[in-house]
PDB file of N, CA and C in Angstrom:
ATOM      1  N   UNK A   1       0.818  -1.190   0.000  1.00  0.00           N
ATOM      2  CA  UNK A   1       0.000   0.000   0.000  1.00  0.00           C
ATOM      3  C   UNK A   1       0.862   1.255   0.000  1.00  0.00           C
ATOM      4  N   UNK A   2       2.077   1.355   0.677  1.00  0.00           N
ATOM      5  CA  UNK A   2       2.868   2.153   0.988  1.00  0.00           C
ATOM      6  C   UNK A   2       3.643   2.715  -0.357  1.00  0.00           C
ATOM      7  N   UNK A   3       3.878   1.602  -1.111  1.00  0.00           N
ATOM      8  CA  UNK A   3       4.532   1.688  -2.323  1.00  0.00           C
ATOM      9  C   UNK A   3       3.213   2.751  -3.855  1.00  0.00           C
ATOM     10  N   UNK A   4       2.217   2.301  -3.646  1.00  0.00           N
ATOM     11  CA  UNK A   4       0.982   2.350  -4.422  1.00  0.00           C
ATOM     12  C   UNK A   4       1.003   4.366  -4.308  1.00  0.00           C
ATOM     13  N   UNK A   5       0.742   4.330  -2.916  1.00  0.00           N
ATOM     14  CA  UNK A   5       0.964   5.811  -2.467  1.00  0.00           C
ATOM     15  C   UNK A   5       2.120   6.743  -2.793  1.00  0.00           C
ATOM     16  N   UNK A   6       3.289   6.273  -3.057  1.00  0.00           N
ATOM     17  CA  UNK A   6       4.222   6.767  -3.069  1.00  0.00           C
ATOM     18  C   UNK A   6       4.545   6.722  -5.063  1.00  0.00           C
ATOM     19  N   UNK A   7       3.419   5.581  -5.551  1.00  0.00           N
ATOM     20  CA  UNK A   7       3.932   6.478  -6.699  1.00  0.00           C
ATOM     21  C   UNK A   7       2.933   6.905  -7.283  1.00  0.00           C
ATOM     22  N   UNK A   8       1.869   7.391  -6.969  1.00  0.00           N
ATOM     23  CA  UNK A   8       0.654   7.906  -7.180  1.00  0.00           C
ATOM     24  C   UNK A   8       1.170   9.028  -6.550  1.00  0.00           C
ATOM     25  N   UNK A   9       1.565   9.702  -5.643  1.00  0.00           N
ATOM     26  CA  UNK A   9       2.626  10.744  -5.419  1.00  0.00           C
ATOM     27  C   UNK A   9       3.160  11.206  -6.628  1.00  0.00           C
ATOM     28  N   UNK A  10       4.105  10.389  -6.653  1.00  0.00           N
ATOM     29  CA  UNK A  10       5.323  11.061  -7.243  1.00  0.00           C
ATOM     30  C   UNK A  10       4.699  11.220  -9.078  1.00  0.00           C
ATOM     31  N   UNK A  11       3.978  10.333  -9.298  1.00  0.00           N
ATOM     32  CA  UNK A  11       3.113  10.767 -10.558  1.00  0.00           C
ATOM     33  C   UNK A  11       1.859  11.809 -10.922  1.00  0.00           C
ATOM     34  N   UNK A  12       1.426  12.299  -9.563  1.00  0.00           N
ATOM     35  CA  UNK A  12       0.666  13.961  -9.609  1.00  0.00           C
ATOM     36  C   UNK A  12       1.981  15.253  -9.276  1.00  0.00           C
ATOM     37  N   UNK A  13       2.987  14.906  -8.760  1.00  0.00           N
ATOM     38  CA  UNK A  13       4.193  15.953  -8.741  1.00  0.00           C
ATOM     39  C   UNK A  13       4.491  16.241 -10.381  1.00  0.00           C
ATOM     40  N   UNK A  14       4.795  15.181 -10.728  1.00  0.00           N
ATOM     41  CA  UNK A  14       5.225  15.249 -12.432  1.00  0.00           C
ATOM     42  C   UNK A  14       4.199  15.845 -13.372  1.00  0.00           C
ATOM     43  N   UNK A  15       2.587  15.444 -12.992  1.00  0.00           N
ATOM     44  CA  UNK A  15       1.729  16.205 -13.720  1.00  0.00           C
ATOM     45  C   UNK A  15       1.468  17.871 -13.094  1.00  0.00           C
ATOM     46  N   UNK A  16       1.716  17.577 -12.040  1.00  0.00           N
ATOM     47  CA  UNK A  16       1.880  19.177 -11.820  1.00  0.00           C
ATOM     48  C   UNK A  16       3.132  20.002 -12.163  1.00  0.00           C
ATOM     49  N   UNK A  17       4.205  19.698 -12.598  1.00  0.00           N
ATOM     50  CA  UNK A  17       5.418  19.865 -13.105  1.00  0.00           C
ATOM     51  C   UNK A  17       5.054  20.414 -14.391  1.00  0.00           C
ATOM     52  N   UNK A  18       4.414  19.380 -15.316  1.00  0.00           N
ATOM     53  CA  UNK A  18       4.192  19.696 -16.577  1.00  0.00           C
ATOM     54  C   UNK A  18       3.358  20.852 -16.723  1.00  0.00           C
ATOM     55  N   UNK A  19       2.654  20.903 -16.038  1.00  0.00           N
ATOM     56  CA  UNK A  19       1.300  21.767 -16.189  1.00  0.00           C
ATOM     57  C   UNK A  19       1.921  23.387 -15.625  1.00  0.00           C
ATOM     58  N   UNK A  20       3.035  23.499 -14.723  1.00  0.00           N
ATOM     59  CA  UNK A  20       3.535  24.737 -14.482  1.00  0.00           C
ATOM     60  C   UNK A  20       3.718  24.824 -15.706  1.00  0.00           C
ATOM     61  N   UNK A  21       4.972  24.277 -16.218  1.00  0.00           N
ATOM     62  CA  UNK A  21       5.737  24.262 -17.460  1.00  0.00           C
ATOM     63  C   UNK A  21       5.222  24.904 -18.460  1.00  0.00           C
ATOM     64  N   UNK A  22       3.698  24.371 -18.953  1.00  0.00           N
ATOM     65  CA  UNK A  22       3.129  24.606 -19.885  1.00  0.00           C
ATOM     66  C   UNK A  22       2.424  26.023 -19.780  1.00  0.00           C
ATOM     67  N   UNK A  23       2.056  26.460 -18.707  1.00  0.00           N
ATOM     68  CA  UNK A  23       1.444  27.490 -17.732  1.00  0.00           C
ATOM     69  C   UNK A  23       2.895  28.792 -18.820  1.00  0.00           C
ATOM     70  N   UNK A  24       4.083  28.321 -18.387  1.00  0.00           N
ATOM     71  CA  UNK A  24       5.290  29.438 -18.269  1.00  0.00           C
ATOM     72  C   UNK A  24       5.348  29.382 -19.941  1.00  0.00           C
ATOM     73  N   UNK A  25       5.204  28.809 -20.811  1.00  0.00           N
ATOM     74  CA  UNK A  25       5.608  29.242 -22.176  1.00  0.00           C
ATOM     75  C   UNK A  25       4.176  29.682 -23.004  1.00  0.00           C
ATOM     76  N   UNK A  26       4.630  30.939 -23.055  1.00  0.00           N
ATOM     77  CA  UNK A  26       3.775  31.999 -23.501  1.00  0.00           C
ATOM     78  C   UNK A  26       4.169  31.845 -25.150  1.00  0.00           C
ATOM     79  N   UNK A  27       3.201  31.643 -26.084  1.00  0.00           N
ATOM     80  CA  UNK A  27       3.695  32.213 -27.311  1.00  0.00           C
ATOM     81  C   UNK A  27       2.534  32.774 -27.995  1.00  0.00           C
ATOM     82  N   UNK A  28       3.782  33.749 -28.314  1.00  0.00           N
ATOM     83  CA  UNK A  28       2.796  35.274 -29.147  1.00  0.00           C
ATOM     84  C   UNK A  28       2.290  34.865 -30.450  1.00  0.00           C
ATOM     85  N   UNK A  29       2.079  34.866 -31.210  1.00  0.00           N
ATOM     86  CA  UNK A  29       1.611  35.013 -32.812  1.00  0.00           C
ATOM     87  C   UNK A  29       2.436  35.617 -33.111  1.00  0.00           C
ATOM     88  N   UNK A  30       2.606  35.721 -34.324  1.00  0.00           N
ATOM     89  CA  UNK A  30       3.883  36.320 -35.660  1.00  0.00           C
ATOM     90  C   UNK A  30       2.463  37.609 -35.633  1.00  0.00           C
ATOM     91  N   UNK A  31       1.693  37.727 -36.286  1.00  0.00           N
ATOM     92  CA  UNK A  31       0.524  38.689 -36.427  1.00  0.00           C
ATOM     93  C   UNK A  31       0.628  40.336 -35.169  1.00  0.00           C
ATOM     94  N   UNK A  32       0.737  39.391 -33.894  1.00  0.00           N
ATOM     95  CA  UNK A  32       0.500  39.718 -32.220  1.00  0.00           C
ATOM     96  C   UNK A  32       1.954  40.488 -32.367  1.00  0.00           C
ATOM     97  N   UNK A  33       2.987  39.294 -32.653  1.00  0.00           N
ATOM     98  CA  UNK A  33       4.410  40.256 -32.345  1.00  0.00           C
ATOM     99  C   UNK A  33       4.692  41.462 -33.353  1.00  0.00           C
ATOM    100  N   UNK A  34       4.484  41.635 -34.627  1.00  0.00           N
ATOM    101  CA  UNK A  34       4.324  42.409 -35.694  1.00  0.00           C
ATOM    102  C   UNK A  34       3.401  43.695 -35.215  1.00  0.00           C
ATOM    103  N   UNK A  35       2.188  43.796 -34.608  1.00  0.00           N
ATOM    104  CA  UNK A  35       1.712  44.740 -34.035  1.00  0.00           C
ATOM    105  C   UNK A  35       2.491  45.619 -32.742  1.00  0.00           C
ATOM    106  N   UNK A  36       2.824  44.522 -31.900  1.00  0.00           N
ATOM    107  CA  UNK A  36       3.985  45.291 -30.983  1.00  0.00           C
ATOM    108  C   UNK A  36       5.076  45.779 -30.935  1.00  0.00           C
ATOM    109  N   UNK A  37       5.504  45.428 -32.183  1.00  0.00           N
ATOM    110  CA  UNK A  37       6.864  45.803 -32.664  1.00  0.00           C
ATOM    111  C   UNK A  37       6.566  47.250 -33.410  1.00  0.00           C
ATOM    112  N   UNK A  38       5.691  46.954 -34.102  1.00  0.00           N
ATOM    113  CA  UNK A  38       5.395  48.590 -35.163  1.00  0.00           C
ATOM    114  C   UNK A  38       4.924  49.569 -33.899  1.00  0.00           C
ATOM    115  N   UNK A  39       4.166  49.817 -33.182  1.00  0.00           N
ATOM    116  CA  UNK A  39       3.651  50.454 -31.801  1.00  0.00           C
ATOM    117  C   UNK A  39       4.415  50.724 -30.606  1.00  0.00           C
ATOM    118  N   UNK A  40       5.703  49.971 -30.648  1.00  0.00           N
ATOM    119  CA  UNK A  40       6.817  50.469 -29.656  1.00  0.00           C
ATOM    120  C   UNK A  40       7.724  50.762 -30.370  1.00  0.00           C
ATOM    121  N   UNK A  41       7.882  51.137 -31.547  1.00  0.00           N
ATOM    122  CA  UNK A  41       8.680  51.680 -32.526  1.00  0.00           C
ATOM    123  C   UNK A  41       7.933  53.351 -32.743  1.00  0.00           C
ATOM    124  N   UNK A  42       6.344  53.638 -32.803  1.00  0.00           N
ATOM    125  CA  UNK A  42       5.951  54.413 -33.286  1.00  0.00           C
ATOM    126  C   UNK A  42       6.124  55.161 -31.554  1.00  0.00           C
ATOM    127  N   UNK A  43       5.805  54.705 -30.514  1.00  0.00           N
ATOM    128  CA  UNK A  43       5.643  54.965 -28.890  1.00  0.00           C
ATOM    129  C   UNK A  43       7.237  54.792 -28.399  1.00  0.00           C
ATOM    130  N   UNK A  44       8.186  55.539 -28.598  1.00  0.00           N
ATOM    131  CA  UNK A  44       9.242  55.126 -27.900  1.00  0.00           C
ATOM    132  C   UNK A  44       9.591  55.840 -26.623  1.00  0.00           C
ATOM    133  N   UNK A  45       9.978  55.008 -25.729  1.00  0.00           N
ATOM    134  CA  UNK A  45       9.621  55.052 -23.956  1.00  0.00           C
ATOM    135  C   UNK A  45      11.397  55.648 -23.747  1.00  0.00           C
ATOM    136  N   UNK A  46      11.413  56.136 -22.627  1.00  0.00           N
ATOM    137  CA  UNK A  46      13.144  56.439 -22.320  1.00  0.00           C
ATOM    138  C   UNK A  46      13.614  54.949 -21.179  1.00  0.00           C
ATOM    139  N   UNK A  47      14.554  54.549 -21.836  1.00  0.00           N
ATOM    140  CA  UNK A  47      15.013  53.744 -20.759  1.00  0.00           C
ATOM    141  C   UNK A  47      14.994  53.771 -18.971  1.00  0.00           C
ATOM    142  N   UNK A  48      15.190  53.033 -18.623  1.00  0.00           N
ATOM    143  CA  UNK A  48      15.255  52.852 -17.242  1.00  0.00           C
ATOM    144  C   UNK A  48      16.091  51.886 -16.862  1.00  0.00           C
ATOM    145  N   UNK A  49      16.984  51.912 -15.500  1.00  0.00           N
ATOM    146  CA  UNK A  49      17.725  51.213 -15.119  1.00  0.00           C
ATOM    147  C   UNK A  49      17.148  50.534 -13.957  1.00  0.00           C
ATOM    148  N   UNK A  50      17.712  49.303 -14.066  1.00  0.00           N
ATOM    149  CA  UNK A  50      17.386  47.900 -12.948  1.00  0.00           C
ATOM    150  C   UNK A  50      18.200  47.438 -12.640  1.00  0.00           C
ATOM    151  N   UNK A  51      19.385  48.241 -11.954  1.00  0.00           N
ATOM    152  CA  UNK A  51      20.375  47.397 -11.080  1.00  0.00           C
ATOM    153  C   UNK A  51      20.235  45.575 -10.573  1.00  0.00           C
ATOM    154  N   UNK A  52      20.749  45.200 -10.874  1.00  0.00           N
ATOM    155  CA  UNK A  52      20.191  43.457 -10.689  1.00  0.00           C
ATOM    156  C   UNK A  52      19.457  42.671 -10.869  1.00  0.00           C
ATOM    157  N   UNK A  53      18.454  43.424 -11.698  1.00  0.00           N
ATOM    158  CA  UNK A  53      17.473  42.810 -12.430  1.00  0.00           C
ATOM    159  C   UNK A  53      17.814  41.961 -13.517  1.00  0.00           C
ATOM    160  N   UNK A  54      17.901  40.492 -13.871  1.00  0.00           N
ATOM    161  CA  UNK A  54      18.003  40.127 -15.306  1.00  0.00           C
ATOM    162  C   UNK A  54      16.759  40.164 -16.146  1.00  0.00           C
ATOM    163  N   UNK A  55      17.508  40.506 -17.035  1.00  0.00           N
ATOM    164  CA  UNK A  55      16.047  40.602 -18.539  1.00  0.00           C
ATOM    165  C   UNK A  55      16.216  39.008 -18.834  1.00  0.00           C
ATOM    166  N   UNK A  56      15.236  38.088 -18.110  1.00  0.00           N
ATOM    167  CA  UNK A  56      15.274  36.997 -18.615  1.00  0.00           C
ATOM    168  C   UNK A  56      13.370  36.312 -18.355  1.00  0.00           C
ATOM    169  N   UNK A  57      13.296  35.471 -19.801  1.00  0.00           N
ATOM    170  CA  UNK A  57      11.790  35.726 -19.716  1.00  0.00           C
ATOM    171  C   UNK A  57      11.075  34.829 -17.903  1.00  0.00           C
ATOM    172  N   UNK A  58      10.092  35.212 -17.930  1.00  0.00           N
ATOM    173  CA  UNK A  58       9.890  34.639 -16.429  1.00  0.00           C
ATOM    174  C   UNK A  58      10.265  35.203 -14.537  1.00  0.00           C
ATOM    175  N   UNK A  59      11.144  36.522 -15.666  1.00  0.00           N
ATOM    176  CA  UNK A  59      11.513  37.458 -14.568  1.00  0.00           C
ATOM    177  C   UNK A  59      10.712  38.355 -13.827  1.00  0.00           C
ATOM    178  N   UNK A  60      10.509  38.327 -12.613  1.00  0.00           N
ATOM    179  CA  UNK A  60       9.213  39.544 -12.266  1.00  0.00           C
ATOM    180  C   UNK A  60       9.600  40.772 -12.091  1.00  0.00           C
ATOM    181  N   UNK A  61       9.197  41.865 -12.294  1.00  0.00           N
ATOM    182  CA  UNK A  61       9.643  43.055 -12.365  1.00  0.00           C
ATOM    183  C   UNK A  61       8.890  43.763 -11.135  1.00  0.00           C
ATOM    184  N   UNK A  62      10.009  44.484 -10.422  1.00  0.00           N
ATOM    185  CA  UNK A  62       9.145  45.045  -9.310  1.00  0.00           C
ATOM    186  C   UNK A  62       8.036  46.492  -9.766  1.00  0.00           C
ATOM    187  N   UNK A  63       7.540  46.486  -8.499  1.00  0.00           N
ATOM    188  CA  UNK A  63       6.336  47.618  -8.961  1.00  0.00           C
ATOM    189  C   UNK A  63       6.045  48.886  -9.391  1.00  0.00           C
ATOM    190  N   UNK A  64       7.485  48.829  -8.771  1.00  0.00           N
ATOM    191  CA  UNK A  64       8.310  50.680  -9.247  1.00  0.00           C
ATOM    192  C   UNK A  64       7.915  51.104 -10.724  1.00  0.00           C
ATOM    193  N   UNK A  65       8.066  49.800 -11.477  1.00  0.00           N
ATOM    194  CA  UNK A  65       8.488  49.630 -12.591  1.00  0.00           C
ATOM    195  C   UNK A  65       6.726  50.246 -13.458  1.00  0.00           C
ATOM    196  N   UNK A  66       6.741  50.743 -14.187  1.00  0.00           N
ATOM    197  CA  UNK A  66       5.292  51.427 -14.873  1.00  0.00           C
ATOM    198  C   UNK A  66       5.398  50.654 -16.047  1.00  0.00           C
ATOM    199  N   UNK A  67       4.479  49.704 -16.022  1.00  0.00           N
ATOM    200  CA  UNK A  67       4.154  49.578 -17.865  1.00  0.00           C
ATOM    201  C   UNK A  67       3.327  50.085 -18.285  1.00  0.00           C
ATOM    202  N   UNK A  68       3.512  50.055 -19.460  1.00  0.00           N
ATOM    203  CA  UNK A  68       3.109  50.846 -20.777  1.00  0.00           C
ATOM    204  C   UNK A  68       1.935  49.834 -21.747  1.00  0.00           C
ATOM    205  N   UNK A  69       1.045  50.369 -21.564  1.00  0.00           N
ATOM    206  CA  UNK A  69      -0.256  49.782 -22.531  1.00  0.00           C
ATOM    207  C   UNK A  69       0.092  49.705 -24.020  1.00  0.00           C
ATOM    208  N   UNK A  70       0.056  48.176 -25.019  1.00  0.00           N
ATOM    209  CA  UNK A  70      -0.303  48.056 -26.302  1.00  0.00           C
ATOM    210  C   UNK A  70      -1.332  47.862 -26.875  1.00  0.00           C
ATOM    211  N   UNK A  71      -2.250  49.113 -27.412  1.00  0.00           N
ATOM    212  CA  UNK A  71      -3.678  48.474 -27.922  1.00  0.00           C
ATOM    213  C   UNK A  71      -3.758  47.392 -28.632  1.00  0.00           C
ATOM    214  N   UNK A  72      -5.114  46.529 -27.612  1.00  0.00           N
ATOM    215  CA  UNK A  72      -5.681  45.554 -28.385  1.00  0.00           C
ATOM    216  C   UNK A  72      -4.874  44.181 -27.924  1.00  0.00           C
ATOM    217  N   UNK A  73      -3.377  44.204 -26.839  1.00  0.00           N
ATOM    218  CA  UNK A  73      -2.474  43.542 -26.986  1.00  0.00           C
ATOM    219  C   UNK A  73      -2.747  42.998 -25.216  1.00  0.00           C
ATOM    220  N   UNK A  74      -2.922  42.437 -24.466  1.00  0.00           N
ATOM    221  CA  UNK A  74      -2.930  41.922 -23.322  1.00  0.00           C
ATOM    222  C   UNK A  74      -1.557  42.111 -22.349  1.00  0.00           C
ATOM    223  N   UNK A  75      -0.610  42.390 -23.542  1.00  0.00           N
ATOM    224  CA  UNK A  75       0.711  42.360 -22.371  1.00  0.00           C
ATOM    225  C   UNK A  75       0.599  43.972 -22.572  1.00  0.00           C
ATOM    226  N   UNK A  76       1.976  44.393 -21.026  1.00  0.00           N
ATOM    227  CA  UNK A  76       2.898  45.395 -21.391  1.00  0.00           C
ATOM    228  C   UNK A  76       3.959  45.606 -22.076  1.00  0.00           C
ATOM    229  N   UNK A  77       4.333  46.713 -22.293  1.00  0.00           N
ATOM    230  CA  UNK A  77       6.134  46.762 -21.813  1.00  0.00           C
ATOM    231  C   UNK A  77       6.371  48.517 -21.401  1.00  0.00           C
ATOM    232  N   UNK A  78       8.017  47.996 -21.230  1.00  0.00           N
ATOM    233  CA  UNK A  78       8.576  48.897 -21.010  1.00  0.00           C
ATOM    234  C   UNK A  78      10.017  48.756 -21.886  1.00  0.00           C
ATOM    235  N   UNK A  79      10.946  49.780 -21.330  1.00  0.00           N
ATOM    236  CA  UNK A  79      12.318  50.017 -21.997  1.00  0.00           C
ATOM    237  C   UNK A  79      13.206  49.579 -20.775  1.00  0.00           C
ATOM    238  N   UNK A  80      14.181  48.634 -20.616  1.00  0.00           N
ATOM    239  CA  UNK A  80      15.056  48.335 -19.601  1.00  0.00           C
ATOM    240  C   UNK A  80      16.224  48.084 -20.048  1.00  0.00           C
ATOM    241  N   UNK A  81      17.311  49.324 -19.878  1.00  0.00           N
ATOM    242  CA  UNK A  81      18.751  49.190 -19.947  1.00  0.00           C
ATOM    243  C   UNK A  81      18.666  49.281 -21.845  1.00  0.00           C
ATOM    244  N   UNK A  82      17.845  49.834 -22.363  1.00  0.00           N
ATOM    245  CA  UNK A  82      17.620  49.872 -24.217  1.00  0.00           C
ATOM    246  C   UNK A  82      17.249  48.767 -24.395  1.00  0.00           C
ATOM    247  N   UNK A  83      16.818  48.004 -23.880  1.00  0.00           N
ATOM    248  CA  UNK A  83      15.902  46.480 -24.404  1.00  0.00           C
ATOM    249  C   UNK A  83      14.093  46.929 -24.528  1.00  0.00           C
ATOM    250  N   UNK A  84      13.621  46.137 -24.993  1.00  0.00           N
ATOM    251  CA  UNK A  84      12.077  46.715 -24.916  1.00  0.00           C
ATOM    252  C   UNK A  84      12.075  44.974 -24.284  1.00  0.00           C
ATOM    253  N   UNK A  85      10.770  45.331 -22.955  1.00  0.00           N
ATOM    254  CA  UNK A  85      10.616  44.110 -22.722  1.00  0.00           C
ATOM    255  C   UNK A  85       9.146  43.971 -22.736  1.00  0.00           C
ATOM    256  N   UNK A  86       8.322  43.087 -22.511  1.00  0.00           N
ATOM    257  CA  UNK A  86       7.303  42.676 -22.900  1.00  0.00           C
ATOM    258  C   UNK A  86       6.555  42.175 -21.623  1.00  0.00           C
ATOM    259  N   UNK A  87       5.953  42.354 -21.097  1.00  0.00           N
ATOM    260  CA  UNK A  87       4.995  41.879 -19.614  1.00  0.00           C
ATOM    261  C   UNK A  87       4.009  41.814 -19.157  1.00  0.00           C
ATOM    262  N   UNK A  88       4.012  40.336 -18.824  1.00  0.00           N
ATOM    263  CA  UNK A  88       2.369  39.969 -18.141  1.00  0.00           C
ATOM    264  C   UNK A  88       1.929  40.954 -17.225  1.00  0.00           C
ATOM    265  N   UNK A  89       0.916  41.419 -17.338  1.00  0.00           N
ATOM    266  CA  UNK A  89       0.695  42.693 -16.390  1.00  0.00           C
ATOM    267  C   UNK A  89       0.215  42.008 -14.706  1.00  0.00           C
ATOM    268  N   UNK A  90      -0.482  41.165 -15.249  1.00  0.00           N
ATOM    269  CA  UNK A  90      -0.932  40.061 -13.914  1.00  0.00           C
ATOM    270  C   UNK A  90       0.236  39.747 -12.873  1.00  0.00           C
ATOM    271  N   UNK A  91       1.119  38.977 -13.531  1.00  0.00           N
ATOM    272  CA  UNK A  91       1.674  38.321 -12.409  1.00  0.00           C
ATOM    273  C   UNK A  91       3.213  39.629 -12.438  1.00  0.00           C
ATOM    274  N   UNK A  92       3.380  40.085 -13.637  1.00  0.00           N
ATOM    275  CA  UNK A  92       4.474  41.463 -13.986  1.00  0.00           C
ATOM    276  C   UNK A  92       5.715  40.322 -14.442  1.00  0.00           C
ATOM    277  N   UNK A  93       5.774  39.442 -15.079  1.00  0.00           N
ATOM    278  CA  UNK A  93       7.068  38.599 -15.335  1.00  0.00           C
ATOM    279  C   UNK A  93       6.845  38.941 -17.104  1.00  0.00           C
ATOM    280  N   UNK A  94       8.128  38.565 -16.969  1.00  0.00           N
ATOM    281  CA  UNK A  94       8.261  39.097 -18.349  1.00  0.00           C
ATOM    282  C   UNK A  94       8.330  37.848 -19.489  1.00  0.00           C
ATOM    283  N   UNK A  95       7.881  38.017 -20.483  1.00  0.00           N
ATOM    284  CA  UNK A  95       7.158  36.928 -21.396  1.00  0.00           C
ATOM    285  C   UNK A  95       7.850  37.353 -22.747  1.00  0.00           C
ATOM    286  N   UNK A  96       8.523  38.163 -22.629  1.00  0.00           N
ATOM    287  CA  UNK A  96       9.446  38.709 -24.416  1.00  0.00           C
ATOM    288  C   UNK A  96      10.430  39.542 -24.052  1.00  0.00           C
ATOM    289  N   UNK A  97      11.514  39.118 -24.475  1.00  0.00           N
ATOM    290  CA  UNK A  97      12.806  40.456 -24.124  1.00  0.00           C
ATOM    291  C   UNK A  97      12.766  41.048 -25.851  1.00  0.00           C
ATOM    292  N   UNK A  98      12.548  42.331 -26.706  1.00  0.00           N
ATOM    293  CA  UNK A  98      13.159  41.958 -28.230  1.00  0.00           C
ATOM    294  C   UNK A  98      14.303  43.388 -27.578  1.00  0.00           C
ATOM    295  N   UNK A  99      15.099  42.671 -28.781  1.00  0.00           N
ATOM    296  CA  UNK A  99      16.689  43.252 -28.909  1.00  0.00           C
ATOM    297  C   UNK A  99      16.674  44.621 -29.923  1.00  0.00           C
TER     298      UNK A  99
END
């Protein structure tokens, strides 16, 4: 019984594993990214600095931090260190670094 439990365990850890996983990869549309790209090109923001912050996707950005509305578009962004980054406004992690 002990055994039965233990991998009925360890086999809802793994489905909950996957299911973060799948939760964390965000993908945009070619259509979606093409709109945000022309609109933070036409809207350009002044940088800001984030001492220790990495621009890496999944990163949360503290609150200090102001994003910037894309019509029609569900995420933010902002400008960090001349990067434009891209952010879930919900949880504030970042879901697109473009270069």
């Amino acid at each position: 019984m002990k055994i039965y439990l233990t991998g009925t365990a360890a086999a809802l850890l793994l489905l909950a594993g996957i299911g973060v996983a799948a939760a964390e990869d965000i993908i945009i549309q070619p259509e979606q990214d093409t709109v945000i790209r022309e609109y933070v090109k036409k809207q350009p923001l002044a940088s800001v600095k984030l001492p220790g912050v990495e621009l890496n996707v999944g990163t949360a950005l503290p609150d200090t931090v102001e994003l910037h509305e894309v019509p029609n578009v569900q995420y933010r962004y902002v400008v960090i260190d001349n990067r434009t980054v891209l952010v879930d406004p919900g949880t504030r992690k970042i879901v697109k670094v473009y270069d």
